[in-house]
PDB file of N, CA and C in Angstrom:
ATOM      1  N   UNK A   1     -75.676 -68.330  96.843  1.00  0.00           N
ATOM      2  CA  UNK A   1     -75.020 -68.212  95.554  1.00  0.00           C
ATOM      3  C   UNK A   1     -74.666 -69.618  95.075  1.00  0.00           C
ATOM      4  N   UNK A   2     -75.225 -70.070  93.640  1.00  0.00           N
ATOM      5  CA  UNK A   2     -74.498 -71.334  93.261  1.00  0.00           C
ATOM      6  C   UNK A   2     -73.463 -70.994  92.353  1.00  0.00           C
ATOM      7  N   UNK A   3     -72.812 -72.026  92.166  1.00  0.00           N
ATOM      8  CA  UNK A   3     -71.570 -72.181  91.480  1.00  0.00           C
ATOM      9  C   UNK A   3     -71.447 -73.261  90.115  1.00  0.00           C
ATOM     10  N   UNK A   4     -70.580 -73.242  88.975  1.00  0.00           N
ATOM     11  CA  UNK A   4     -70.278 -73.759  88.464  1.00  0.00           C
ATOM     12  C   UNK A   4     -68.781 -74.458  88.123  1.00  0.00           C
ATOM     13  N   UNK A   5     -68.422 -75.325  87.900  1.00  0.00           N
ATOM     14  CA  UNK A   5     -66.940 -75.393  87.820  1.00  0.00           C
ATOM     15  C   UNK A   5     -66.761 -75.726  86.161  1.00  0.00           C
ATOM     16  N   UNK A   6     -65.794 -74.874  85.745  1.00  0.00           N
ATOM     17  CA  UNK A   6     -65.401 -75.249  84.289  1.00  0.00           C
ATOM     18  C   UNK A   6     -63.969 -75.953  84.586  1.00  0.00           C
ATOM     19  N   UNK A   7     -63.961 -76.880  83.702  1.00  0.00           N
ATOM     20  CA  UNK A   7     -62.723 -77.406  83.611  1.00  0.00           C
ATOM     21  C   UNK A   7     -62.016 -77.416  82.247  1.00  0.00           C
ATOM     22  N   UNK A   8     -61.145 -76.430  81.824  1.00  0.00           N
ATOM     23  CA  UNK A   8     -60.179 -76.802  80.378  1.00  0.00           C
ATOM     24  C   UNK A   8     -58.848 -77.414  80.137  1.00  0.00           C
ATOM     25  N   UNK A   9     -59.000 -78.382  79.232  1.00  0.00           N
ATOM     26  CA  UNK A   9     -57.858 -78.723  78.866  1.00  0.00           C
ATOM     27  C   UNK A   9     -57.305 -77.867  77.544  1.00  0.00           C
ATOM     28  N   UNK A  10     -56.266 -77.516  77.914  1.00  0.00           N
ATOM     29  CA  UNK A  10     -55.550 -76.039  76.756  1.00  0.00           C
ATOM     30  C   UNK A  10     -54.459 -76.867  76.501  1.00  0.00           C
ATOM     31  N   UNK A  11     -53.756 -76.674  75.227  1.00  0.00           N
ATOM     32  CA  UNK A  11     -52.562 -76.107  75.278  1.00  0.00           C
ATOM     33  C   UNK A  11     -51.532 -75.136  75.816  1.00  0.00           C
ATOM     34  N   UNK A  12     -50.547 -75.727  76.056  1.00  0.00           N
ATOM     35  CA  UNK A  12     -49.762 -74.529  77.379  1.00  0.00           C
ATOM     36  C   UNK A  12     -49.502 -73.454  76.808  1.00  0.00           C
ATOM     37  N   UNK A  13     -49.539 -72.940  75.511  1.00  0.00           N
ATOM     38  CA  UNK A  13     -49.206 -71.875  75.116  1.00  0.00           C
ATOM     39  C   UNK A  13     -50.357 -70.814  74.929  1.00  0.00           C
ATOM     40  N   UNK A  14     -51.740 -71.881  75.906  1.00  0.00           N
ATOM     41  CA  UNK A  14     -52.822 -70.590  75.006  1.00  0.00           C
ATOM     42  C   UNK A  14     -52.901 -70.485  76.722  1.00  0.00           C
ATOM     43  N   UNK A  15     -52.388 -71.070  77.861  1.00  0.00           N
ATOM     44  CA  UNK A  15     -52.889 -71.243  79.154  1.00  0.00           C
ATOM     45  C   UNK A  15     -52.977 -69.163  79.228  1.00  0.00           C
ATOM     46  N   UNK A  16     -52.252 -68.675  78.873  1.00  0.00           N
ATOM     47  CA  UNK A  16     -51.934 -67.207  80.192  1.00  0.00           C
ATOM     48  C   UNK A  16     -53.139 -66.825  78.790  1.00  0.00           C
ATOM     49  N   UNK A  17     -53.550 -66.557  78.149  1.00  0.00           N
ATOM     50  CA  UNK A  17     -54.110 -65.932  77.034  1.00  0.00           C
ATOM     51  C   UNK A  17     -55.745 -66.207  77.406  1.00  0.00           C
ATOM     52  N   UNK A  18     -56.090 -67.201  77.693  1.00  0.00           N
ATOM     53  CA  UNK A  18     -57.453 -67.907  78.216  1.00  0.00           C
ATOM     54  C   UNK A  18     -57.669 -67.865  79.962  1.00  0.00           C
ATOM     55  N   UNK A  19     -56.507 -67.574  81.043  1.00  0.00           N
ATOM     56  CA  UNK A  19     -56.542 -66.944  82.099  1.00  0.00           C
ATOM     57  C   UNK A  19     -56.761 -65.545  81.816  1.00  0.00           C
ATOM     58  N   UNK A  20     -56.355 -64.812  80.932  1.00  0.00           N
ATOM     59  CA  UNK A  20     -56.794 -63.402  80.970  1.00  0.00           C
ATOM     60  C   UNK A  20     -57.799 -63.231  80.346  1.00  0.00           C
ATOM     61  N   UNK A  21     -58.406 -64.037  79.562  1.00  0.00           N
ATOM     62  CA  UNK A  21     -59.488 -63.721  78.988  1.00  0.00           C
ATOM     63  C   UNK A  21     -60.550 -64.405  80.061  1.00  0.00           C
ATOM     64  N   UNK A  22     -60.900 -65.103  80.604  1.00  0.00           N
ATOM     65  CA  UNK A  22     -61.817 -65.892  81.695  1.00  0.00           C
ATOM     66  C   UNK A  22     -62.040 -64.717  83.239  1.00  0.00           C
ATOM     67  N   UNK A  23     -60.983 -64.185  83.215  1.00  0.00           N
ATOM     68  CA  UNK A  23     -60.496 -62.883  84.438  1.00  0.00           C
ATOM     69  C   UNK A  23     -61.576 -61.879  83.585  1.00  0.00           C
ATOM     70  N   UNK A  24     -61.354 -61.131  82.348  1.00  0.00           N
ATOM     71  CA  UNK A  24     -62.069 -60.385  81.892  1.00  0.00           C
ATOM     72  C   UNK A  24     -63.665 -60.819  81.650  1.00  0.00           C
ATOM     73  N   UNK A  25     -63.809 -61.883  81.777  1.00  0.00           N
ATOM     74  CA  UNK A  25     -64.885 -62.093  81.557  1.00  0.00           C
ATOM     75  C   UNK A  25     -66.081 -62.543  82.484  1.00  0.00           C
ATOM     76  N   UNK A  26     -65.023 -62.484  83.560  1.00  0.00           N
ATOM     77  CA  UNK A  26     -65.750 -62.246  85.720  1.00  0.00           C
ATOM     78  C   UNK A  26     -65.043 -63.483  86.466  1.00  0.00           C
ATOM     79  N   UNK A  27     -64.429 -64.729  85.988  1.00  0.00           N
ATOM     80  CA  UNK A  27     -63.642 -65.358  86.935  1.00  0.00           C
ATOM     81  C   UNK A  27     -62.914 -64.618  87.765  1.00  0.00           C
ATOM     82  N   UNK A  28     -63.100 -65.236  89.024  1.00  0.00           N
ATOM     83  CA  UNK A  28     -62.007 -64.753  90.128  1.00  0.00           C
ATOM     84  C   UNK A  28     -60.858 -65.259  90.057  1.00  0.00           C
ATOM     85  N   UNK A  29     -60.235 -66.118  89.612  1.00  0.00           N
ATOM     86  CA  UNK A  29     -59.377 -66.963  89.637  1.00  0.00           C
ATOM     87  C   UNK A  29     -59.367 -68.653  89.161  1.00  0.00           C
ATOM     88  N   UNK A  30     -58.478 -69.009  89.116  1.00  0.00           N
ATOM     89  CA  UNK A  30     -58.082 -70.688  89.062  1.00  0.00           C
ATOM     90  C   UNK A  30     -57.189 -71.034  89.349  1.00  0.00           C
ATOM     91  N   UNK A  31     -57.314 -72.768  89.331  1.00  0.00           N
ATOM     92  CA  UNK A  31     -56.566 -73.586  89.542  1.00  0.00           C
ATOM     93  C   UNK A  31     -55.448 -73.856  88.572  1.00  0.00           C
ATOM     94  N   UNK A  32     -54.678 -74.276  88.124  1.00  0.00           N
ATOM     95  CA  UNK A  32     -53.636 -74.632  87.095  1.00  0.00           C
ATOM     96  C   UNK A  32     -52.884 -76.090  87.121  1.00  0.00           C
ATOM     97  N   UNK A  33     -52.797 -76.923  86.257  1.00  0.00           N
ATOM     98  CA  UNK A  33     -52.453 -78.324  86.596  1.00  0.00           C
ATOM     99  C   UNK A  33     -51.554 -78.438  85.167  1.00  0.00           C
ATOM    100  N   UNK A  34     -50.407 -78.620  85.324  1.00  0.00           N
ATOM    101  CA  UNK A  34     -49.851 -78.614  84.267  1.00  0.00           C
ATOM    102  C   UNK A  34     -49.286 -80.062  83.611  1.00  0.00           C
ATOM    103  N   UNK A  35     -48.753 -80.406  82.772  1.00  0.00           N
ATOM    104  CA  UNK A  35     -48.431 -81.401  82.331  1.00  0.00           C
ATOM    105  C   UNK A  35     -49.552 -82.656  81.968  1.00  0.00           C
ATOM    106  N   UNK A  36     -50.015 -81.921  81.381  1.00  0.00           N
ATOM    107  CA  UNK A  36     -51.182 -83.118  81.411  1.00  0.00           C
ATOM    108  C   UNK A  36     -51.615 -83.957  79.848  1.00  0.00           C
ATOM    109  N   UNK A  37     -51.519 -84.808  79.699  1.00  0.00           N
ATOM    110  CA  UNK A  37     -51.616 -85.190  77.960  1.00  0.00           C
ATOM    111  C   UNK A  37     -52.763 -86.042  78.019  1.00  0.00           C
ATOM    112  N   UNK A  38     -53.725 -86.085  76.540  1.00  0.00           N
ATOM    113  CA  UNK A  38     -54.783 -86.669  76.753  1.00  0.00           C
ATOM    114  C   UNK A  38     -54.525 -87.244  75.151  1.00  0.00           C
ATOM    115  N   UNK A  39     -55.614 -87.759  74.714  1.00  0.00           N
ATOM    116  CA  UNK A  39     -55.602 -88.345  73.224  1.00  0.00           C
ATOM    117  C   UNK A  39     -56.983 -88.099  72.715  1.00  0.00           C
ATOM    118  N   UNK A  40     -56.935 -87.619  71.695  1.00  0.00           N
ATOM    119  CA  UNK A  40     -58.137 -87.406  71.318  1.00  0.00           C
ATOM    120  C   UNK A  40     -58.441 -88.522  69.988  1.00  0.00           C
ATOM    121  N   UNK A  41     -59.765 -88.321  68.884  1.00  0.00           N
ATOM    122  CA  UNK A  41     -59.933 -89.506  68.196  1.00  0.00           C
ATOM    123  C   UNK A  41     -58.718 -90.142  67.393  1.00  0.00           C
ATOM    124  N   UNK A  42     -58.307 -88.737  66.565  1.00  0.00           N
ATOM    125  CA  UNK A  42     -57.148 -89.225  66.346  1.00  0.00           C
ATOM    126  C   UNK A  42     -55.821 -89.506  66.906  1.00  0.00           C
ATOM    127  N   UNK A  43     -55.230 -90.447  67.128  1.00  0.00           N
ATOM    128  CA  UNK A  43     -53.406 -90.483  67.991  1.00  0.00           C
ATOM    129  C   UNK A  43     -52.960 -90.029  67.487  1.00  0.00           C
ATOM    130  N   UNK A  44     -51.913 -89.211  68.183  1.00  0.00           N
ATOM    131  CA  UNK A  44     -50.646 -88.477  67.952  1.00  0.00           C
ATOM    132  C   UNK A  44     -49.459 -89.340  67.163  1.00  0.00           C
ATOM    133  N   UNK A  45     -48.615 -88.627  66.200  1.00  0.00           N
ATOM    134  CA  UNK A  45     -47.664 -89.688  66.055  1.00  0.00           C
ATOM    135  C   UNK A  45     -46.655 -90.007  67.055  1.00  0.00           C
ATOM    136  N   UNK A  46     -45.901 -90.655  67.065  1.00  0.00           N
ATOM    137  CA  UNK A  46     -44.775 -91.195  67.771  1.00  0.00           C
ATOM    138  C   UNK A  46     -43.576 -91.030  67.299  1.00  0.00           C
ATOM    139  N   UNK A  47     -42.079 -90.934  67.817  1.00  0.00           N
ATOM    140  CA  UNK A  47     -41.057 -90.841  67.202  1.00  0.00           C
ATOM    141  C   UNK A  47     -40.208 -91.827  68.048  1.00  0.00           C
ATOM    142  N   UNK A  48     -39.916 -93.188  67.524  1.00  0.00           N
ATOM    143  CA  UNK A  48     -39.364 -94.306  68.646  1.00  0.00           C
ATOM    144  C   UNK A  48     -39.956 -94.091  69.894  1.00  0.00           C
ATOM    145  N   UNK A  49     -41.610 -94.482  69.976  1.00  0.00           N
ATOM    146  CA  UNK A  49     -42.358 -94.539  70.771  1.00  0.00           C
ATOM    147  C   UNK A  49     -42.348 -93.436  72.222  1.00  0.00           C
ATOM    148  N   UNK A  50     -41.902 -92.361  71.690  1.00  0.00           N
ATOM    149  CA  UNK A  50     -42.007 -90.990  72.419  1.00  0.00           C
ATOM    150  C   UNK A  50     -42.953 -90.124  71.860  1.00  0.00           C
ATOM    151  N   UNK A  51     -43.788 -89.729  72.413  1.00  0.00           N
ATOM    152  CA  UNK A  51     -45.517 -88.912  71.926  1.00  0.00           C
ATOM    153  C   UNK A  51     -44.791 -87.514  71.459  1.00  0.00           C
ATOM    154  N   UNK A  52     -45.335 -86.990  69.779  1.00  0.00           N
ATOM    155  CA  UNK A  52     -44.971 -85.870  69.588  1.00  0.00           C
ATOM    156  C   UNK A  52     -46.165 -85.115  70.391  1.00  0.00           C
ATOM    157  N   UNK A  53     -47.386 -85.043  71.170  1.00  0.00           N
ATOM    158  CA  UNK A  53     -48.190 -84.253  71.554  1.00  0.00           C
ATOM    159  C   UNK A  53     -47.129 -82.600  71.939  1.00  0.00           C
ATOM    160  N   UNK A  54     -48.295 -82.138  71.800  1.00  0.00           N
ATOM    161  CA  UNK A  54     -47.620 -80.773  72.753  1.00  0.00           C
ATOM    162  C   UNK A  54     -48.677 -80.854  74.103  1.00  0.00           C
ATOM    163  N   UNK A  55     -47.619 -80.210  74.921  1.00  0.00           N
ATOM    164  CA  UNK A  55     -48.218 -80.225  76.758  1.00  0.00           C
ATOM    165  C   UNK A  55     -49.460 -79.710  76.815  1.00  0.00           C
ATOM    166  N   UNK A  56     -50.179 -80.240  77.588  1.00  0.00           N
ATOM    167  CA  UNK A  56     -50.922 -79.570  77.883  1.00  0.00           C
ATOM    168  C   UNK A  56     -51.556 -78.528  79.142  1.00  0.00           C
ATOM    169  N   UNK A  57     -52.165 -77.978  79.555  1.00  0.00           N
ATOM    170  CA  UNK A  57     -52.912 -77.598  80.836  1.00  0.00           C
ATOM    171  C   UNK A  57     -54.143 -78.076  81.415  1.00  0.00           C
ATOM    172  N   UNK A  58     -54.276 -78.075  82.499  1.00  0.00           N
ATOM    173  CA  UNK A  58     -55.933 -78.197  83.024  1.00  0.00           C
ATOM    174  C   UNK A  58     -56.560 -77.194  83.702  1.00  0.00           C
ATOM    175  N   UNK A  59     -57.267 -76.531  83.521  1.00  0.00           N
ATOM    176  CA  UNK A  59     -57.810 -75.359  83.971  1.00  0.00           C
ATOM    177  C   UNK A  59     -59.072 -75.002  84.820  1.00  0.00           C
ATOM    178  N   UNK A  60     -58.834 -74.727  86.150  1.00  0.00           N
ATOM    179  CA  UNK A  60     -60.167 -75.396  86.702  1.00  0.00           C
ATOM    180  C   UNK A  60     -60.711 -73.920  87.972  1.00  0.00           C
ATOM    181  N   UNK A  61     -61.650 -73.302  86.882  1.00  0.00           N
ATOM    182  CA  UNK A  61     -62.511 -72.118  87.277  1.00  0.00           C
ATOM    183  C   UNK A  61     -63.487 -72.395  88.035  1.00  0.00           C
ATOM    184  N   UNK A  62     -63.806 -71.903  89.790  1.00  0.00           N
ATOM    185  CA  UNK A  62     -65.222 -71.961  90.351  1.00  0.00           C
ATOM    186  C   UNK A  62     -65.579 -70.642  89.820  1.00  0.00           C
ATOM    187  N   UNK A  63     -66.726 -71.100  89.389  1.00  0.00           N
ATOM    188  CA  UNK A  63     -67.449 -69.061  88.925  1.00  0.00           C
ATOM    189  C   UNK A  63     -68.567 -69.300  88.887  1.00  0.00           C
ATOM    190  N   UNK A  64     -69.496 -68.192  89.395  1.00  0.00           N
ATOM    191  CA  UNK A  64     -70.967 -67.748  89.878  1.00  0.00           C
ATOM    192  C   UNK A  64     -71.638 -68.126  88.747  1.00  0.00           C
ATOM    193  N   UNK A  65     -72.528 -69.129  88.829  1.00  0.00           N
ATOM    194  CA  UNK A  65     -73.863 -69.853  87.451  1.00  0.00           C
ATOM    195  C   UNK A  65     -74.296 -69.074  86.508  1.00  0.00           C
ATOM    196  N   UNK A  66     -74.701 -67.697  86.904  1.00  0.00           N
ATOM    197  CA  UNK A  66     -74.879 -66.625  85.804  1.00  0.00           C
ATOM    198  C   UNK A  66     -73.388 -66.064  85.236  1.00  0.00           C
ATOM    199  N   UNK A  67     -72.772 -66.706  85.689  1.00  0.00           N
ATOM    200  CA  UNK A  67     -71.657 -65.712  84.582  1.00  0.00           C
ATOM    201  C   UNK A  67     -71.096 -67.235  83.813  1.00  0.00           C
ATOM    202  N   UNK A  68     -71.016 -68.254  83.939  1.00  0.00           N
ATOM    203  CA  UNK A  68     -70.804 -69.972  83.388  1.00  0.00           C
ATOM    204  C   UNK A  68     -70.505 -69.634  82.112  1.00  0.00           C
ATOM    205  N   UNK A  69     -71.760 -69.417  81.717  1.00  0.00           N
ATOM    206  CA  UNK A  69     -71.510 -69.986  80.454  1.00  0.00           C
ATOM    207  C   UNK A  69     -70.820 -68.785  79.377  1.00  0.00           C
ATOM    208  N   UNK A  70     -70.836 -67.589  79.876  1.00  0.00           N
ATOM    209  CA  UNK A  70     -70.049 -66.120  79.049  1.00  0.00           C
ATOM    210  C   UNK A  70     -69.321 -66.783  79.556  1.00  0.00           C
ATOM    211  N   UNK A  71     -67.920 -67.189  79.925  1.00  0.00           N
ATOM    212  CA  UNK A  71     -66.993 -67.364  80.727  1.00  0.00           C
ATOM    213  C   UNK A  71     -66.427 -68.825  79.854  1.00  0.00           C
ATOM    214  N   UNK A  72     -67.481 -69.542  79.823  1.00  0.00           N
ATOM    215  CA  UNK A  72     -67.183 -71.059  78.829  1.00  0.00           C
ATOM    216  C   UNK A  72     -67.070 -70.582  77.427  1.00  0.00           C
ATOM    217  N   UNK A  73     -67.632 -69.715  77.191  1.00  0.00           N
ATOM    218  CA  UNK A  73     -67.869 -68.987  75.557  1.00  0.00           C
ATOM    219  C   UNK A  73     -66.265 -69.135  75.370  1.00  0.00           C
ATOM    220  N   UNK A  74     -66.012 -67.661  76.192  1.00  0.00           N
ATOM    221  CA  UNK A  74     -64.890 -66.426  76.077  1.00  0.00           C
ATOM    222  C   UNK A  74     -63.670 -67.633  75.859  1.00  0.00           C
ATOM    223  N   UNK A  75     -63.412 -68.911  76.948  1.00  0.00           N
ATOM    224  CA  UNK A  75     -62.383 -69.468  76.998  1.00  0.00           C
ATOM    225  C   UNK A  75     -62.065 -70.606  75.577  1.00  0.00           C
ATOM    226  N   UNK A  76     -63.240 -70.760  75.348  1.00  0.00           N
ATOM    227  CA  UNK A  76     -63.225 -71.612  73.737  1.00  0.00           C
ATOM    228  C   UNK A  76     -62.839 -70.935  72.507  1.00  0.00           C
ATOM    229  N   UNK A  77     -63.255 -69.580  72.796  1.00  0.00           N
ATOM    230  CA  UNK A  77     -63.198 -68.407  71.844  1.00  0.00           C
ATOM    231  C   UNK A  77     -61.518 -68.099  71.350  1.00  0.00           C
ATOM    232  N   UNK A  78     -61.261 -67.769  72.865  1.00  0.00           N
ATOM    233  CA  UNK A  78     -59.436 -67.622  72.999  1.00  0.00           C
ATOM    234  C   UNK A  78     -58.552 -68.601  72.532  1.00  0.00           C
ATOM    235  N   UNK A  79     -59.395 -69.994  72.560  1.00  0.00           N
ATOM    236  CA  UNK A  79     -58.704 -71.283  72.386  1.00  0.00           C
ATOM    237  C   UNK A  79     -58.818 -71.502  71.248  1.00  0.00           C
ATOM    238  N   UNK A  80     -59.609 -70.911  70.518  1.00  0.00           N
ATOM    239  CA  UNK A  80     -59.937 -71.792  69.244  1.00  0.00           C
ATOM    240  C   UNK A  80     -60.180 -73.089  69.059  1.00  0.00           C
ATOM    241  N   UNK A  81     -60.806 -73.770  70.259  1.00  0.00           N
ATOM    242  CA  UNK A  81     -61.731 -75.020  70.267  1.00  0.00           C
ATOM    243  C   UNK A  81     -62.391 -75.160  69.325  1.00  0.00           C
ATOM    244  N   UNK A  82     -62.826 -74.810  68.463  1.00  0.00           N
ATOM    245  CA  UNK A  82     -63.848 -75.057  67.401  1.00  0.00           C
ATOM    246  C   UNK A  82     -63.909 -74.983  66.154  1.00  0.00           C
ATOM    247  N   UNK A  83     -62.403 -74.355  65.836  1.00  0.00           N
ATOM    248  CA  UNK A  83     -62.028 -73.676  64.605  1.00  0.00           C
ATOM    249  C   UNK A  83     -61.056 -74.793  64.324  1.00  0.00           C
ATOM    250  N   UNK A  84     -59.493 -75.052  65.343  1.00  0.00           N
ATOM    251  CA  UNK A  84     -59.052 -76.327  65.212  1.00  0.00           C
ATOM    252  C   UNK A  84     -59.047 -77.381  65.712  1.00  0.00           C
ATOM    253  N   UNK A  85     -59.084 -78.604  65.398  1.00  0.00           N
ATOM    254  CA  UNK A  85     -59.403 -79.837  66.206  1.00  0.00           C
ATOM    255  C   UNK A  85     -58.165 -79.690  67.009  1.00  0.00           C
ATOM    256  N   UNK A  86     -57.900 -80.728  68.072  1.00  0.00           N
ATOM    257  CA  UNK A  86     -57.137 -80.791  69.032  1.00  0.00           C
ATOM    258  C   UNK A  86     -56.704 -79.806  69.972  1.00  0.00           C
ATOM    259  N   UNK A  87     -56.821 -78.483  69.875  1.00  0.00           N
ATOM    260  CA  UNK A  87     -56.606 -77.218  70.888  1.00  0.00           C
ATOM    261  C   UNK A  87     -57.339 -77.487  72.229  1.00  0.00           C
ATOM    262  N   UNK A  88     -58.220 -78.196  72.203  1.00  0.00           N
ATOM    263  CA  UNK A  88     -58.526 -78.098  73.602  1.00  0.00           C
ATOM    264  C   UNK A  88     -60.100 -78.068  73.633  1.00  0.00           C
ATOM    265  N   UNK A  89     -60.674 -78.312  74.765  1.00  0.00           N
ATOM    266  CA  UNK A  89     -61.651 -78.413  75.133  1.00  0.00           C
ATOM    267  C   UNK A  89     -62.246 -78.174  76.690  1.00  0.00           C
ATOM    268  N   UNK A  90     -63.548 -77.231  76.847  1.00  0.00           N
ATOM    269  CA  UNK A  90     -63.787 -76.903  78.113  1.00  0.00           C
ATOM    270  C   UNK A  90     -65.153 -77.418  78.418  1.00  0.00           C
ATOM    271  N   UNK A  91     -65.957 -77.224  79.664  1.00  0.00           N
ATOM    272  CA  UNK A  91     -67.334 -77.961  80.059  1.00  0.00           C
ATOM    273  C   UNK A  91     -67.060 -77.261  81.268  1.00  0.00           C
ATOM    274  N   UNK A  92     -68.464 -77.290  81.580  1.00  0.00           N
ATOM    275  CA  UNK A  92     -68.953 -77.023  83.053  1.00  0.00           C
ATOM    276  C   UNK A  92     -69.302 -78.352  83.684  1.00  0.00           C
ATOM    277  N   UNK A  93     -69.441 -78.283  85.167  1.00  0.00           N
ATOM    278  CA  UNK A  93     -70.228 -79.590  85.792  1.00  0.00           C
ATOM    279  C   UNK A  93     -70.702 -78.262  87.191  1.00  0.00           C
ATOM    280  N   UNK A  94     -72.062 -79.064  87.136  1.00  0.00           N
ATOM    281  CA  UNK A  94     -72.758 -78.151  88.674  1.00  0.00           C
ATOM    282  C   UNK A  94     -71.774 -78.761  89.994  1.00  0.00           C
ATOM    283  N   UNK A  95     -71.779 -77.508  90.815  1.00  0.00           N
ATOM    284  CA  UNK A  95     -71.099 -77.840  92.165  1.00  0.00           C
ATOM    285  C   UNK A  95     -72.217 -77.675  92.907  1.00  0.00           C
ATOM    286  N   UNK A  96     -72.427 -78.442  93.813  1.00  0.00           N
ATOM    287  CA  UNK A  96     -73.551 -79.292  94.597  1.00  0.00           C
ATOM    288  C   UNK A  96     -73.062 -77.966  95.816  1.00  0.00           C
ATOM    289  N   UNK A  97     -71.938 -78.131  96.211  1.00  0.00           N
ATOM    290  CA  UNK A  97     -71.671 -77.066  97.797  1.00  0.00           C
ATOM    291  C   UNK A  97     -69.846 -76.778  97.487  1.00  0.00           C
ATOM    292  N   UNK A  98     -69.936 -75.376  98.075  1.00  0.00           N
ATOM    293  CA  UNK A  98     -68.273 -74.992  97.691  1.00  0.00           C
ATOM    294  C   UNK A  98     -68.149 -74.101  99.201  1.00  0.00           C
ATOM    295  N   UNK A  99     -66.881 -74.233  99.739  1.00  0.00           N
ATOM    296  CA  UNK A  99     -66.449 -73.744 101.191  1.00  0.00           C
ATOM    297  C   UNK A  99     -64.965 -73.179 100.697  1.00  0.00           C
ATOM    298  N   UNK A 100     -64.914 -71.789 101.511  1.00  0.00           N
ATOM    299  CA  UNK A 100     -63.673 -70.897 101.364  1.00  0.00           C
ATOM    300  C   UNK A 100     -63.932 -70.357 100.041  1.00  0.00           C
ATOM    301  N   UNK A 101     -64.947 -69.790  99.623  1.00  0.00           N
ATOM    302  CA  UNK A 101     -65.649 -68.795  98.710  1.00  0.00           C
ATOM    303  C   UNK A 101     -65.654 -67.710  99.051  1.00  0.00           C
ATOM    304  N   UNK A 102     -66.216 -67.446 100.385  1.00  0.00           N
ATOM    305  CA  UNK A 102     -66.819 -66.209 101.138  1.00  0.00           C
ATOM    306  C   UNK A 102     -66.026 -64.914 100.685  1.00  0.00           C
ATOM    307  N   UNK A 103     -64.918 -65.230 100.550  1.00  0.00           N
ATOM    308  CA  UNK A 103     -64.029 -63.633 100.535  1.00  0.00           C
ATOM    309  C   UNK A 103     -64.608 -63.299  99.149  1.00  0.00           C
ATOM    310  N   UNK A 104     -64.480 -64.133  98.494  1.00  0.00           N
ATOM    311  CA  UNK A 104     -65.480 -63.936  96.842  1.00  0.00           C
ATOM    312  C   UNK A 104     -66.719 -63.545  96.616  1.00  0.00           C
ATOM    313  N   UNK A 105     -67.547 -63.721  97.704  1.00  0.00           N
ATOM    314  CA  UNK A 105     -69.277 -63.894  97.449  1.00  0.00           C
ATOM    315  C   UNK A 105     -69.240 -61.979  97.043  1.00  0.00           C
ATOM    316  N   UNK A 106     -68.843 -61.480  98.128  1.00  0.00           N
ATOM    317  CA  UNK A 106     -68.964 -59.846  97.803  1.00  0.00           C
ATOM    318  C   UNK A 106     -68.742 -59.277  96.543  1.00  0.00           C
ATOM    319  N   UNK A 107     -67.406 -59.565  95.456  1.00  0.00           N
ATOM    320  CA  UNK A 107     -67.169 -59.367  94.580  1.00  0.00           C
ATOM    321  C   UNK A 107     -67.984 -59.728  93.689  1.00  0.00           C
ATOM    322  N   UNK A 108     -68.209 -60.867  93.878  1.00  0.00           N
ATOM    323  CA  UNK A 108     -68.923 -61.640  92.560  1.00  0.00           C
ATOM    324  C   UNK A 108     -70.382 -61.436  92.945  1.00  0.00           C
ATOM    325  N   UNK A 109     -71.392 -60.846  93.906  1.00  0.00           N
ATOM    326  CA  UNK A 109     -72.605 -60.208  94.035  1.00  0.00           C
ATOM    327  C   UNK A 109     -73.021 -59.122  93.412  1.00  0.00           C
ATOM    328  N   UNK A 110     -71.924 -58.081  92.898  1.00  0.00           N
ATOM    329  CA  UNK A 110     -71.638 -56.955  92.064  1.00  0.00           C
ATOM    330  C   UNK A 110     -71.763 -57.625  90.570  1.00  0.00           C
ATOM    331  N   UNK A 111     -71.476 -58.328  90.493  1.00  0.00           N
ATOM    332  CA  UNK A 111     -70.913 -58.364  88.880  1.00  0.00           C
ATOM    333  C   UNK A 111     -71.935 -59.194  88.769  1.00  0.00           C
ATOM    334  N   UNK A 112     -72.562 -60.155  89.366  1.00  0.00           N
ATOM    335  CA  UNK A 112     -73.957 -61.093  89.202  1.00  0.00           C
ATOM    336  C   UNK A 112     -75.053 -60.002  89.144  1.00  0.00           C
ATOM    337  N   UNK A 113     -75.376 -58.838  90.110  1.00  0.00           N
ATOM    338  CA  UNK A 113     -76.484 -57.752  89.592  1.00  0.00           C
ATOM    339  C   UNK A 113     -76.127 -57.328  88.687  1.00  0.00           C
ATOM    340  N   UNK A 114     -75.119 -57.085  87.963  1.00  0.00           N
ATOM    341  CA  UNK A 114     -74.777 -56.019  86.552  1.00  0.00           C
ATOM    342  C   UNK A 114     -75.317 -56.710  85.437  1.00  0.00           C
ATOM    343  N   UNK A 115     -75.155 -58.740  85.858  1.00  0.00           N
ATOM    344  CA  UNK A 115     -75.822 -59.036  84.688  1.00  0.00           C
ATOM    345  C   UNK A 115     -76.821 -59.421  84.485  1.00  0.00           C
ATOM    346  N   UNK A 116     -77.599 -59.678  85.644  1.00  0.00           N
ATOM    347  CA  UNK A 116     -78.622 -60.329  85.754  1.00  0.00           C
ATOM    348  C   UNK A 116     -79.830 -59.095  85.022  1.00  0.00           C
TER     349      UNK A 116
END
């Protein structure tokens, strides 16, 4: 079985909304990294050099190659990545080898024949 890893940076308020939607859409789970601020083209303003950003999340899904990219859809979808600038942004990168999967492979062998 190969794997993909998505990684999103959300806003913290869309984090539980884009975990349930990524779950519905065959993730087993993730990682969660909170506090995280990035800058995008445009800078944020400042208020006596304190960042108005809002917080962010990092979101970091291993999930089975055939389900990747429904799964990258669904979480951009929830996010509204595309509709407003700055909400966030997700990507895949290939995972070369992943260990302490196994309890997963069974589950996610079911749901990889349903779509394949």
């Amino acid at each position: 079985m190969r794997f993909k890893l998505l990684i999103a940076f959300v806003e913290d308020s869309k984090t539980d909304p884009i975990m349930k939607a990524a779950r519905e859409a065959g993730a087993t789970g993730a990682t969660l990294i909170n506090n995280a601020r990035g800058e995008g083209i445009k800078t944020k303003k400042t208020f006596f050099g304190l960042s108005l950003e809002t917080q962010r999340d990092v979101l970091l899904f291993l999930v089975e190659e055939n389900l990747s990219r429904h799964i990258l859809e669904k979480i951009a979808e929830v996010g509204d990545f595309d509709r407003s600038p700055g909400t966030g942004i997700v990507f895949q990168v290939d995972v070369e080898d992943a260990l302490g999967v196994s309890h997963q492979i069974k589950e996610l062998a079911t749901k990889v024949e349903e779509t394949i």
